[in-house]
Protein backbone atom coordinates (compact mmCIF):
# COMPACT_ATOMS: atom_id res chain seq x y z
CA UNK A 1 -15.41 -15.99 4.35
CA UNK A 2 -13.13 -15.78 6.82
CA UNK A 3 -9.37 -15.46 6.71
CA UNK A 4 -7.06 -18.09 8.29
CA UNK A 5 -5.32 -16.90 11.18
CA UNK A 6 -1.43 -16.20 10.78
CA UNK A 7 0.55 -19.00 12.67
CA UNK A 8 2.21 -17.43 15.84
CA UNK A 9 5.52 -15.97 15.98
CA UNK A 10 8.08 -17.26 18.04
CA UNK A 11 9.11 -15.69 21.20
CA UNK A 12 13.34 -15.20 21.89
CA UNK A 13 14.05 -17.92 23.67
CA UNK A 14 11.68 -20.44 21.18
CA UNK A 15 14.32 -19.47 18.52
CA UNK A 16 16.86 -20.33 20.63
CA UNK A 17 15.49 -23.97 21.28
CA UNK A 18 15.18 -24.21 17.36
CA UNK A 19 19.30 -22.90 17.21
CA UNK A 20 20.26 -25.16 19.69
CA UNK A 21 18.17 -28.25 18.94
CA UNK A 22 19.13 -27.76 14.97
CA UNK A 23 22.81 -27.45 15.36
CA UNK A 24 22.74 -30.65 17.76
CA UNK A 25 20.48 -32.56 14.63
CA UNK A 26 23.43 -31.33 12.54
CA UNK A 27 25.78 -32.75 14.34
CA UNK A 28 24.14 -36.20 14.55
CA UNK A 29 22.92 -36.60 11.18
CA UNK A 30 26.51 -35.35 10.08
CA UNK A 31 27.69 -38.40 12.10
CA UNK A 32 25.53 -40.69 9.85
CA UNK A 33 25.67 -39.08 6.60
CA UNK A 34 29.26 -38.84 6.09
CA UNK A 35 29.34 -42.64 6.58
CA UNK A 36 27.66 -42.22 2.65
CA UNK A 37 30.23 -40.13 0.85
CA UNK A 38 33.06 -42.19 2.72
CA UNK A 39 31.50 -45.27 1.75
CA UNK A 40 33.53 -45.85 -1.47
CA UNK A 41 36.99 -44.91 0.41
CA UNK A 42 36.15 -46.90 3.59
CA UNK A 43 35.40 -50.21 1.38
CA UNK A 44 38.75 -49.46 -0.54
CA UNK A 45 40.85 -49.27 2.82
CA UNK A 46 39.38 -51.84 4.65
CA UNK A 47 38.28 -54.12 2.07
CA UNK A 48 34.54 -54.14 2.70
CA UNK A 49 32.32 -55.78 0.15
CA UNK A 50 28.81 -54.09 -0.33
CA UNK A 51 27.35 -56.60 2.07
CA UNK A 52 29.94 -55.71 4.73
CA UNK A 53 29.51 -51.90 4.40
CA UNK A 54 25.51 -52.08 4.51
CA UNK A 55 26.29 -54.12 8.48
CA UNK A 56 28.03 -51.70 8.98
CA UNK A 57 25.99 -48.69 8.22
CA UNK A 58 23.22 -51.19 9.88
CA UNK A 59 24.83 -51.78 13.10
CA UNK A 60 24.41 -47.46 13.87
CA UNK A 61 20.57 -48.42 12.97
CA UNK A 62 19.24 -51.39 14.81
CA UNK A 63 21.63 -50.65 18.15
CA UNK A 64 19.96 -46.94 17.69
CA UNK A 65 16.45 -48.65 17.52
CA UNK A 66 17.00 -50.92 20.22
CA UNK A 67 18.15 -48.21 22.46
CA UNK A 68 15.35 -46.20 21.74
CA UNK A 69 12.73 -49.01 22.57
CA UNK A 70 14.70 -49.66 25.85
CA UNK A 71 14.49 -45.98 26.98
CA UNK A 72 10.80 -45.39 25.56
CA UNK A 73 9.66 -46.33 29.00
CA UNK A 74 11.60 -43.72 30.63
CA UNK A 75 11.44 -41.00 28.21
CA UNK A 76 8.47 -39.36 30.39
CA UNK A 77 9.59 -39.83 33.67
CA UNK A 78 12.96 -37.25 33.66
CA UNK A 79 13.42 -33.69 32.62
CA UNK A 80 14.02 -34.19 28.97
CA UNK A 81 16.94 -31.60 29.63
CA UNK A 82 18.79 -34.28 31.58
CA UNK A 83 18.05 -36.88 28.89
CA UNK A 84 19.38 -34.77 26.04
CA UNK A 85 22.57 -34.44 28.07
CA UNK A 86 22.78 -38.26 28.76
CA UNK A 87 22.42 -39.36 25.10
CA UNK A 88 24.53 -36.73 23.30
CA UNK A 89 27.35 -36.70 26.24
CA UNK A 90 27.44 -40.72 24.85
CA UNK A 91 27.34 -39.88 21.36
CA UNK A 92 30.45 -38.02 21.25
CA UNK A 93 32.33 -40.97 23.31
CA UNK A 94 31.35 -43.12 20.64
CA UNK A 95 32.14 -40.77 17.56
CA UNK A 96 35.42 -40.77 19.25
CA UNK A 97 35.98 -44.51 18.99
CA UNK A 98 34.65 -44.50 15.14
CA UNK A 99 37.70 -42.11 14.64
CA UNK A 100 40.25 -43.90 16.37
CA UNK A 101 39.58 -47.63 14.96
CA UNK A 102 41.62 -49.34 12.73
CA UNK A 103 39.40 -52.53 11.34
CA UNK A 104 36.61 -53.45 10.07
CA UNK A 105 35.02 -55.16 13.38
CA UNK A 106 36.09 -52.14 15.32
CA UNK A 107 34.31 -49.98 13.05
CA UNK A 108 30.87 -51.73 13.75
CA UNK A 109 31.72 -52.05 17.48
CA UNK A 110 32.13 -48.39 17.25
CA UNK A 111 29.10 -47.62 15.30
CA UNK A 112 26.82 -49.74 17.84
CA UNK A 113 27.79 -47.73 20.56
CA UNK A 114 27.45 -44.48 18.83
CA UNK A 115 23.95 -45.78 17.51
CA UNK A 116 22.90 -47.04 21.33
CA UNK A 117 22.90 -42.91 21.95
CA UNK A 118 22.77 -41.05 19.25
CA UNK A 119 19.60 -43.00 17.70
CA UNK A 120 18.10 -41.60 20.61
CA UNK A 121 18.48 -37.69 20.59
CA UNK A 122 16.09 -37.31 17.43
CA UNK A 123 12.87 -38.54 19.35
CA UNK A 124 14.23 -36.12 22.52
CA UNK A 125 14.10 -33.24 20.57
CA UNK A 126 10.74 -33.99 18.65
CA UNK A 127 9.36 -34.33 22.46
CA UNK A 128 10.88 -31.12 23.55
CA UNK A 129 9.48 -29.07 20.10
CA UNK A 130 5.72 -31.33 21.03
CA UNK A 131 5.97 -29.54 24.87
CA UNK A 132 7.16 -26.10 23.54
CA UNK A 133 5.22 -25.14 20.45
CA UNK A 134 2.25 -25.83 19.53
CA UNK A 135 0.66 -27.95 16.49
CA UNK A 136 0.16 -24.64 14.47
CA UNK A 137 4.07 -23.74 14.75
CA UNK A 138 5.50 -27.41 14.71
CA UNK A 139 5.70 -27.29 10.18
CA UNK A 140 8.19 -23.93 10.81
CA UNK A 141 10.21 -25.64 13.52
CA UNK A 142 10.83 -29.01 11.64
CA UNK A 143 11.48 -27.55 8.37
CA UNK A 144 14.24 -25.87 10.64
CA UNK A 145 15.25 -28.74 12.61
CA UNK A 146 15.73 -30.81 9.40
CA UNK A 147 17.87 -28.12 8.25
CA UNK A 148 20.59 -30.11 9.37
CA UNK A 149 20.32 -32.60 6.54
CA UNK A 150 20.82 -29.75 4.20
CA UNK A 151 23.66 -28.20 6.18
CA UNK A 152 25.81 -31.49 6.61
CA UNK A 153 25.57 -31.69 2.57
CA UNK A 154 26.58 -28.31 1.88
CA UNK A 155 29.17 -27.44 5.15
CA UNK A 156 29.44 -31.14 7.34
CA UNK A 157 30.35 -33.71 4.06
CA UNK A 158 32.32 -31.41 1.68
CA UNK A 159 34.54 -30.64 4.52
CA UNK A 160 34.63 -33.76 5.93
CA UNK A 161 35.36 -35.58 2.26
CA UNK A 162 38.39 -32.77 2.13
CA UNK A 163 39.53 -33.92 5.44
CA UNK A 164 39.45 -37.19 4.62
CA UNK A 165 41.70 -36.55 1.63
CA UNK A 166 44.40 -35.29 3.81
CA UNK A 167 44.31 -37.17 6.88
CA UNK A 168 42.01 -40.04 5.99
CA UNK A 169 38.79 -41.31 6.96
CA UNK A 170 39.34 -41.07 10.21
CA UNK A 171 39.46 -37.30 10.89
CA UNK A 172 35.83 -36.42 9.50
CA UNK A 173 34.63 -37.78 13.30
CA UNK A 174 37.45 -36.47 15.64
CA UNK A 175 36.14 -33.70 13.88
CA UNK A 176 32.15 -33.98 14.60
CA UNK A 177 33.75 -34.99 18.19
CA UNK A 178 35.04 -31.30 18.36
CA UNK A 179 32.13 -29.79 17.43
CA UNK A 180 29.78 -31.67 19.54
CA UNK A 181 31.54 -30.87 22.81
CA UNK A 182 30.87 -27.05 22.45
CA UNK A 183 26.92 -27.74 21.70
CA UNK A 184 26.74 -29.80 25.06
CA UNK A 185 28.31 -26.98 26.27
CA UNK A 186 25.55 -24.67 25.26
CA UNK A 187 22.49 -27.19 26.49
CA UNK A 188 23.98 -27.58 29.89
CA UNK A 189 24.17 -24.09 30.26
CA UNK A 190 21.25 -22.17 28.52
CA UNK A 191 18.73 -24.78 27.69
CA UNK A 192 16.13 -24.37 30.59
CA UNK A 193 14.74 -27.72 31.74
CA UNK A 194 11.66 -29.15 29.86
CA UNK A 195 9.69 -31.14 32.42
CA UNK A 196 5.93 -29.74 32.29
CA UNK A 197 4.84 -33.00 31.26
CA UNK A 198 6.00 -34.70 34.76
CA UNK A 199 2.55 -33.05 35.87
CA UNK A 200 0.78 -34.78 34.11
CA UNK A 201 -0.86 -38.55 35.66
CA UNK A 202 1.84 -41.31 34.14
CA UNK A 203 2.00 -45.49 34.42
CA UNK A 204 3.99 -45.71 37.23
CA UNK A 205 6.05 -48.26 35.80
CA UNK A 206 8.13 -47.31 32.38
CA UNK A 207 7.62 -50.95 30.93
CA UNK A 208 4.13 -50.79 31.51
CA UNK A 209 4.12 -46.91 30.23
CA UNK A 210 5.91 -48.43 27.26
CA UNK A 211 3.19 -51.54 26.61
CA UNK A 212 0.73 -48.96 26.68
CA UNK A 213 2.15 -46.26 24.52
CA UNK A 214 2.61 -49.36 21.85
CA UNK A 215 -1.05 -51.35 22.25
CA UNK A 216 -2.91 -48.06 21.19
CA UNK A 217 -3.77 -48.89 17.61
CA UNK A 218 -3.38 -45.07 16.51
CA UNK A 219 -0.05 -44.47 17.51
CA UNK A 220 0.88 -48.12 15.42
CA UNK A 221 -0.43 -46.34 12.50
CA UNK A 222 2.06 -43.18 13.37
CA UNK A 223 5.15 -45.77 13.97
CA UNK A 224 4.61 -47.56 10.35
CA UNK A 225 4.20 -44.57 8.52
CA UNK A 226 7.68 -43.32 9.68
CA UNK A 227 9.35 -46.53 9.51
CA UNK A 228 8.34 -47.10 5.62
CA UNK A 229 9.37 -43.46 5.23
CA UNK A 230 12.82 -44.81 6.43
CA UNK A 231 13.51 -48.04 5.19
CA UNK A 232 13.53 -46.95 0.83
CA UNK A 233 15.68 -44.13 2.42
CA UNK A 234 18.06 -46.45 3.80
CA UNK A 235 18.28 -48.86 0.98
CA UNK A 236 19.79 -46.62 -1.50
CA UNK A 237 21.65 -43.59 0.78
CA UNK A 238 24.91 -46.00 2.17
CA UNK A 239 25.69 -46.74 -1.22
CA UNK A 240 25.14 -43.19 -3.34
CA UNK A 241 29.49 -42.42 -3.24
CA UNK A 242 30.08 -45.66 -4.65
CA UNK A 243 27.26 -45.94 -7.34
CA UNK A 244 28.54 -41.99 -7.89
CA UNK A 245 32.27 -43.31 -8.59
CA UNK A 246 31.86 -46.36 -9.71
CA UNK A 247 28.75 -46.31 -12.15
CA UNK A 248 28.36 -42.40 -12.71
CA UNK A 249 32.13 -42.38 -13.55
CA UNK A 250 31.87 -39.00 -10.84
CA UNK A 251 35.78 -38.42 -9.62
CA UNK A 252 36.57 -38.23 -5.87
CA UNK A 253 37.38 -34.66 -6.46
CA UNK A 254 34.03 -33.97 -8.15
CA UNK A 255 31.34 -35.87 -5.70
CA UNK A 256 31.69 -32.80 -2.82
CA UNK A 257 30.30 -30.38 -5.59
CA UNK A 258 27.20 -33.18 -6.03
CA UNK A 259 26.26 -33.05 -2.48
CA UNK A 260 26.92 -28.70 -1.81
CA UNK A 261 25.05 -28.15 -4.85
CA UNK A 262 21.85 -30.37 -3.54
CA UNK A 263 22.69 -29.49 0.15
CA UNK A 264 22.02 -25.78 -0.55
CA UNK A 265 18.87 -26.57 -2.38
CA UNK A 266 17.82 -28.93 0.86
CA UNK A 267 18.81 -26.11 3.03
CA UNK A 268 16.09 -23.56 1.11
CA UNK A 269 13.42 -26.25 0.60
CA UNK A 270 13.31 -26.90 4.30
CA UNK A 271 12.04 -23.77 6.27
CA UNK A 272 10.10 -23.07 2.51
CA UNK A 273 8.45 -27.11 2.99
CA UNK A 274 7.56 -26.18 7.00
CA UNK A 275 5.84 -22.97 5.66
CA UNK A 276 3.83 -24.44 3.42
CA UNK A 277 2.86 -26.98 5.34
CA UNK A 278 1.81 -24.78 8.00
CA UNK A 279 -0.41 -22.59 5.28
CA UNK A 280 -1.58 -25.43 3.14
CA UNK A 281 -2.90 -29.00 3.45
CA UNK A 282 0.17 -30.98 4.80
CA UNK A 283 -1.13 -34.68 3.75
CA UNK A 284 -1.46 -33.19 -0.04
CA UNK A 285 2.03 -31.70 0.08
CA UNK A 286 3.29 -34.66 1.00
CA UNK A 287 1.54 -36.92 -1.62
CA UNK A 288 2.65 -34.29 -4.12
CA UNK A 289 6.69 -34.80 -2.62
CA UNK A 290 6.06 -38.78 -3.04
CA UNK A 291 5.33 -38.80 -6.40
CA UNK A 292 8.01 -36.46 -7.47
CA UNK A 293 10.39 -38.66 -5.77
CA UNK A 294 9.51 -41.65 -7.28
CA UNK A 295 9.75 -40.39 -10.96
CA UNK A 296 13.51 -38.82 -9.82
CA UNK A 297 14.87 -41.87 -8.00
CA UNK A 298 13.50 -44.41 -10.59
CA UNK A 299 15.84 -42.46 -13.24
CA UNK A 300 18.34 -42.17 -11.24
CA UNK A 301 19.40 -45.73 -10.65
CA UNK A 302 19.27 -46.67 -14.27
CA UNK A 303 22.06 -43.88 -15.20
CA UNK A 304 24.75 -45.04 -16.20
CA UNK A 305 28.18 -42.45 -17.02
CA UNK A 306 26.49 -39.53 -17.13
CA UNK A 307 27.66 -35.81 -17.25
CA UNK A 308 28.69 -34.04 -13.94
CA UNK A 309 25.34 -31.14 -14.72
CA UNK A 310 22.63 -33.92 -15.17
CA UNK A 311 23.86 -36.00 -11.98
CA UNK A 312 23.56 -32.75 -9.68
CA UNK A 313 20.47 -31.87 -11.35
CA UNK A 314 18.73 -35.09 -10.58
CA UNK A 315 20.19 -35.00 -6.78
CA UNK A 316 18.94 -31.50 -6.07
CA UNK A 317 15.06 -32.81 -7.83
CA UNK A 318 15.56 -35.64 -5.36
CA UNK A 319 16.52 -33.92 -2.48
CA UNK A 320 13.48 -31.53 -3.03
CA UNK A 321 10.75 -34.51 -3.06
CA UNK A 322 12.53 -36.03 0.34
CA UNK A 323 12.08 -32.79 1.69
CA UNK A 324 8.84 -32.44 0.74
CA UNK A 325 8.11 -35.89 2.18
CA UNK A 326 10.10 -35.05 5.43
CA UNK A 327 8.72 -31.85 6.82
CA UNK A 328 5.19 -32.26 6.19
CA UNK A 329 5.11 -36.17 7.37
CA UNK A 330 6.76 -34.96 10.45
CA UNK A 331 4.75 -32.59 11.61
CA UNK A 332 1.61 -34.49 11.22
CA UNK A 333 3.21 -37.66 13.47
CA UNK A 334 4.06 -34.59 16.13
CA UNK A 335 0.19 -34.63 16.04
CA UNK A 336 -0.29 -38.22 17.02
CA UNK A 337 0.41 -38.93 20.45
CA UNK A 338 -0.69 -37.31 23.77
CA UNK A 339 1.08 -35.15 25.96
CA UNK A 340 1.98 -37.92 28.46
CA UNK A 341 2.95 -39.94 26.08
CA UNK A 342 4.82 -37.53 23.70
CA UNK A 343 8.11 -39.07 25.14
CA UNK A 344 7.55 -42.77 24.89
CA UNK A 345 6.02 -42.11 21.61
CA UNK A 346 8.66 -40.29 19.84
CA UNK A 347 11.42 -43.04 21.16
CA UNK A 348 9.40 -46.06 19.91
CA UNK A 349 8.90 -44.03 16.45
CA UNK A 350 12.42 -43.16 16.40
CA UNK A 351 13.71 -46.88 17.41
CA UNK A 352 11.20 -48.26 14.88
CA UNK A 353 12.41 -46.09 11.92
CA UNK A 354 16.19 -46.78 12.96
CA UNK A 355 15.15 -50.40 12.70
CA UNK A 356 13.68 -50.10 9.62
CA UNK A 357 16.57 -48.26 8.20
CA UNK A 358 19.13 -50.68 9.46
CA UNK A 359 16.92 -53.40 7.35
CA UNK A 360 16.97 -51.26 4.31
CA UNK A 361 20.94 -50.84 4.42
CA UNK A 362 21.38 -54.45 5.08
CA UNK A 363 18.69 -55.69 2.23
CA UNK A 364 20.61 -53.09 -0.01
CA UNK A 365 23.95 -54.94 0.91
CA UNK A 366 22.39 -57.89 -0.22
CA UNK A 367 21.18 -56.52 -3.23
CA UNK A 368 23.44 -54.49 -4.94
CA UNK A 369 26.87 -56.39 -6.05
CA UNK A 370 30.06 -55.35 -7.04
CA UNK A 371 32.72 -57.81 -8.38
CA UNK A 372 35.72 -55.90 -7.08
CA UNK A 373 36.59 -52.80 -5.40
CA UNK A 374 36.22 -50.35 -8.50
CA UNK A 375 33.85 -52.47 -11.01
CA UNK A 376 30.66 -50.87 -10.97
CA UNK A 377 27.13 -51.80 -8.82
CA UNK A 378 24.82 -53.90 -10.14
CA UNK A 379 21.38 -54.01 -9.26
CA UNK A 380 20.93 -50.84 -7.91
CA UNK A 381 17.85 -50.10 -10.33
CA UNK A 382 16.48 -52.80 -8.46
CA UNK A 383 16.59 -50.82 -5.47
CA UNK A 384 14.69 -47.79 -7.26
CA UNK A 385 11.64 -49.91 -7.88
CA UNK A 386 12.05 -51.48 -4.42
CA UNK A 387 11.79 -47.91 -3.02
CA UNK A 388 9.19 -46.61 -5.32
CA UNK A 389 6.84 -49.51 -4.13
CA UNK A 390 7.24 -48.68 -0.43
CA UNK A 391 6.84 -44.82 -1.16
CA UNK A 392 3.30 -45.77 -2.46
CA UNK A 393 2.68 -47.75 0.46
CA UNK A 394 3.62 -44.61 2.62
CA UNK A 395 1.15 -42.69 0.97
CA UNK A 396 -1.76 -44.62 2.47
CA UNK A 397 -0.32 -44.75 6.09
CA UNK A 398 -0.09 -41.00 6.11
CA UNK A 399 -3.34 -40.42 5.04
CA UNK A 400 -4.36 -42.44 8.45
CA UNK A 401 -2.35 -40.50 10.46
CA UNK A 402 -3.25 -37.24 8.94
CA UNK A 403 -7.37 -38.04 9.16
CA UNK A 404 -6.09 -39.64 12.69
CA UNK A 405 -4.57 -35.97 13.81
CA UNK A 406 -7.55 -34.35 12.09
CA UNK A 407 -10.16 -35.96 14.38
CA UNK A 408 -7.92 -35.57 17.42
CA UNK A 409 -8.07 -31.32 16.88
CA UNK A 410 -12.03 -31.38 16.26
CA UNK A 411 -12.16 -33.27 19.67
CA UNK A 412 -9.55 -31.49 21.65
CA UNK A 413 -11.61 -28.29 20.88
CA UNK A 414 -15.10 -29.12 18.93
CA UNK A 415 -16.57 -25.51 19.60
CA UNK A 416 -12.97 -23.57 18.41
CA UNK A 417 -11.27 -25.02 16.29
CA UNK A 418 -8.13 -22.50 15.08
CA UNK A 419 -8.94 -21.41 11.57
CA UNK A 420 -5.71 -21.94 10.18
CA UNK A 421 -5.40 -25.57 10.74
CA UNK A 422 -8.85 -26.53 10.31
CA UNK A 423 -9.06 -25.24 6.94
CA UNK A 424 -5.38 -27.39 6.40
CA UNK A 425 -6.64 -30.81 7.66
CA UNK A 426 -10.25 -30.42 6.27
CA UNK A 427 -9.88 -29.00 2.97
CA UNK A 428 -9.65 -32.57 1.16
């Protein structure tokens, strides 16, 4: 029988793409994670109710989703270079204005404009890894990318709770602000431009480009997938400091050890996930990662005070099935869309799972209720089952998508068909 074929290595300046676009997805997921672990100290000095801090974590979302459905059309017609620029040059203007507001309605203003650019950036960089590496490499480079969840847990929110203990909530984003300004630094000046696909015959007009992109029934299938993949997420994230605190009984001084002890766990699982999907059958790994999660997040909401060890136990099993979920689902919706499209694609499925996050936060709001400030949440086993229902759901989308990707490789190249990955998306 005859041996897969080992996955290709990556040349110098491919690892530098993966460096560069990593550390820039650190930066923005930093920017929307730490909104989580200073949820229970930003509805204490403002005097947000659940409901009010689930707009707010909303109003990044759906202003990141619109955005991204506005620019779909364009996404293909400019070096995507130039676009990464554009969109991260405005997300640091508006991370600047989350750190310098004062109120409650500032703080949303301030989180719509960072949202309008920042929601943005993810779908560039999955269109710049789609035009650089190829579908046999892609499992590697987003279990690298996503890295950046693992290393905002263990470096970005433990240092940003501990400045926010000395100088208040505000710092943790002049902070990201700082950091973000040297990594433009570095695109402007060693990221060559990525623009092969302006070759290639386009719609001459980006609304019609974008009508297109969205009537095709296949790529629908892609955009739901991700979306449902998003919205459980979103429902229960926001309001993890709060349930930690105020149902968990976890001290303020205790909740950065929760999330370095599962961010170092995330930060091994990921390039270990992309591996394995790359050498095994991606659609089963992720089916696997579902069902894991399920079991951990349904006992998870029903804790109640609980000792420090079990809580960081539970979040390190969760954080595994997410990642598990994340790298494999990923790299098959890479698989989806075609070259000229990759672009318009991975805006409208990163504007569509925005939306679809900004839902779950604000159905969570509406959920979960707490009586005052530092009574505990209620309801938020609700939110477990809620979740657990839509991961299901999720299960059966991907399966589309991955017999969707597996027909597209048998008729890209019917006569050779690269070992490796046929034996991954036929061996079910």
């Amino acid at each position: 029988m005859q041996q897969p074929q080992p996955a290709a290595p990556f040349s110098g300046y491919q690892k530098f793409v993966i460096f560069i676009l990593a550390i820039t997805q650190f930066t923005v997921i930093l920017d929307f994670m730490v909104m989580s672990p200073l949820g229970d100290k930003l509805m204490k000095s403002i005097g947000m109710a659940p409901n009010e801090f689930g707009i707010a974590v909303s109003a990044y979302a759906f202003s990141a989703g619109i955005s991204g459905l506005l620019t779909a059309g364009f996404a293909d017609k400019f070096d995507r270079k130039k676009l990464l620029l554009f969109f991260y040059t405005g997300f640091i203007i508006g991370t600047l204005f989350c750190g310098l507001v004062n109120s409650y309605e500032a703080l949303v203003a301030a989180r719509i404009f960072t949202g309008l650019f920042g929601g943005v950036i993810g779908s560039i960089s999955m269109a710049i890894v789609a035009d650089i590496f190829g579908l046999q490499q892609r499992g590697r480079v987003m279990g690298f990318l996503q890295m950046g969840f693992g290393a905002s847990q263990i470096l970005g929110i433990p240092i940003g709770l501990y400045i926010a203990n000395i100088w208040g909530w505000h710092a943790p984003f002049l902070w990201i602000v700082g950091m973000a300004a040297i990594i433009a630094l570095l695109i402007l000046l060693k990221l060559n431009p990525v623009n092969a696909h302006l070759k290639l015959k386009q719609d001459k007009s980006p609304l019609l480009h974008l009508w297109h992109t969205i009537s095709k029934g296949d790529y629908r299938i892609g955009f739901t997938a991700t979306a449902l993949l998003s919205i459980g997420g979103f429902m229960m994230m926001p309001f993890g400091s709060a349930f930690a605190i105020n149902n968990l009984k976890v001290t303020e001084m205790q909740l950065p050890q929760i999330y370095i002890v599962a961010g170092i766990f995330t930060l091994v699982c990921m390039p270990l996930m992309g591996k394995l999907s790359d050498k095994f059958n991606k659609f089963r790994i992720f089916t696997i990662a579902c069902f894991w999660t399920m079991g951990v997040i349904i006992a998870y909401t029903h804790l109640a005070a609980t000792p420090l060890w079990i809580i960081i136990l539970l979040n390190v099993l969760m954080m595994v099935g997410i990642t598990g979920r994340m790298v494999p689902s990923t790299a098959l919706v890479t698989g989806v869309p075609d070259a000229k499209d990759r672009g318009a694609f991975m805006s409208i499925n990163s504007s569509l799972q925005q939306i679809a996050g900004g839902i779950g936060a604000w159905i969570g709001g509406l959920i979960i209720v707490q009586k005052s400030t530092t009574s505990p949440l209620e309801h938020y086993d609700i939110i477990g089952y809620i979740v657990a229902a839509i991961t299901l759901l999720s299960i059966f989308l991907m399966y589309r998508v991955y017999k969707m990707v597996q027909r597209k490789v048998a008729n890209q190249n019917p006569l050779k068909v690269d070992i490796a990955e046929e034996i991954h998306l036929t061996e079910m």
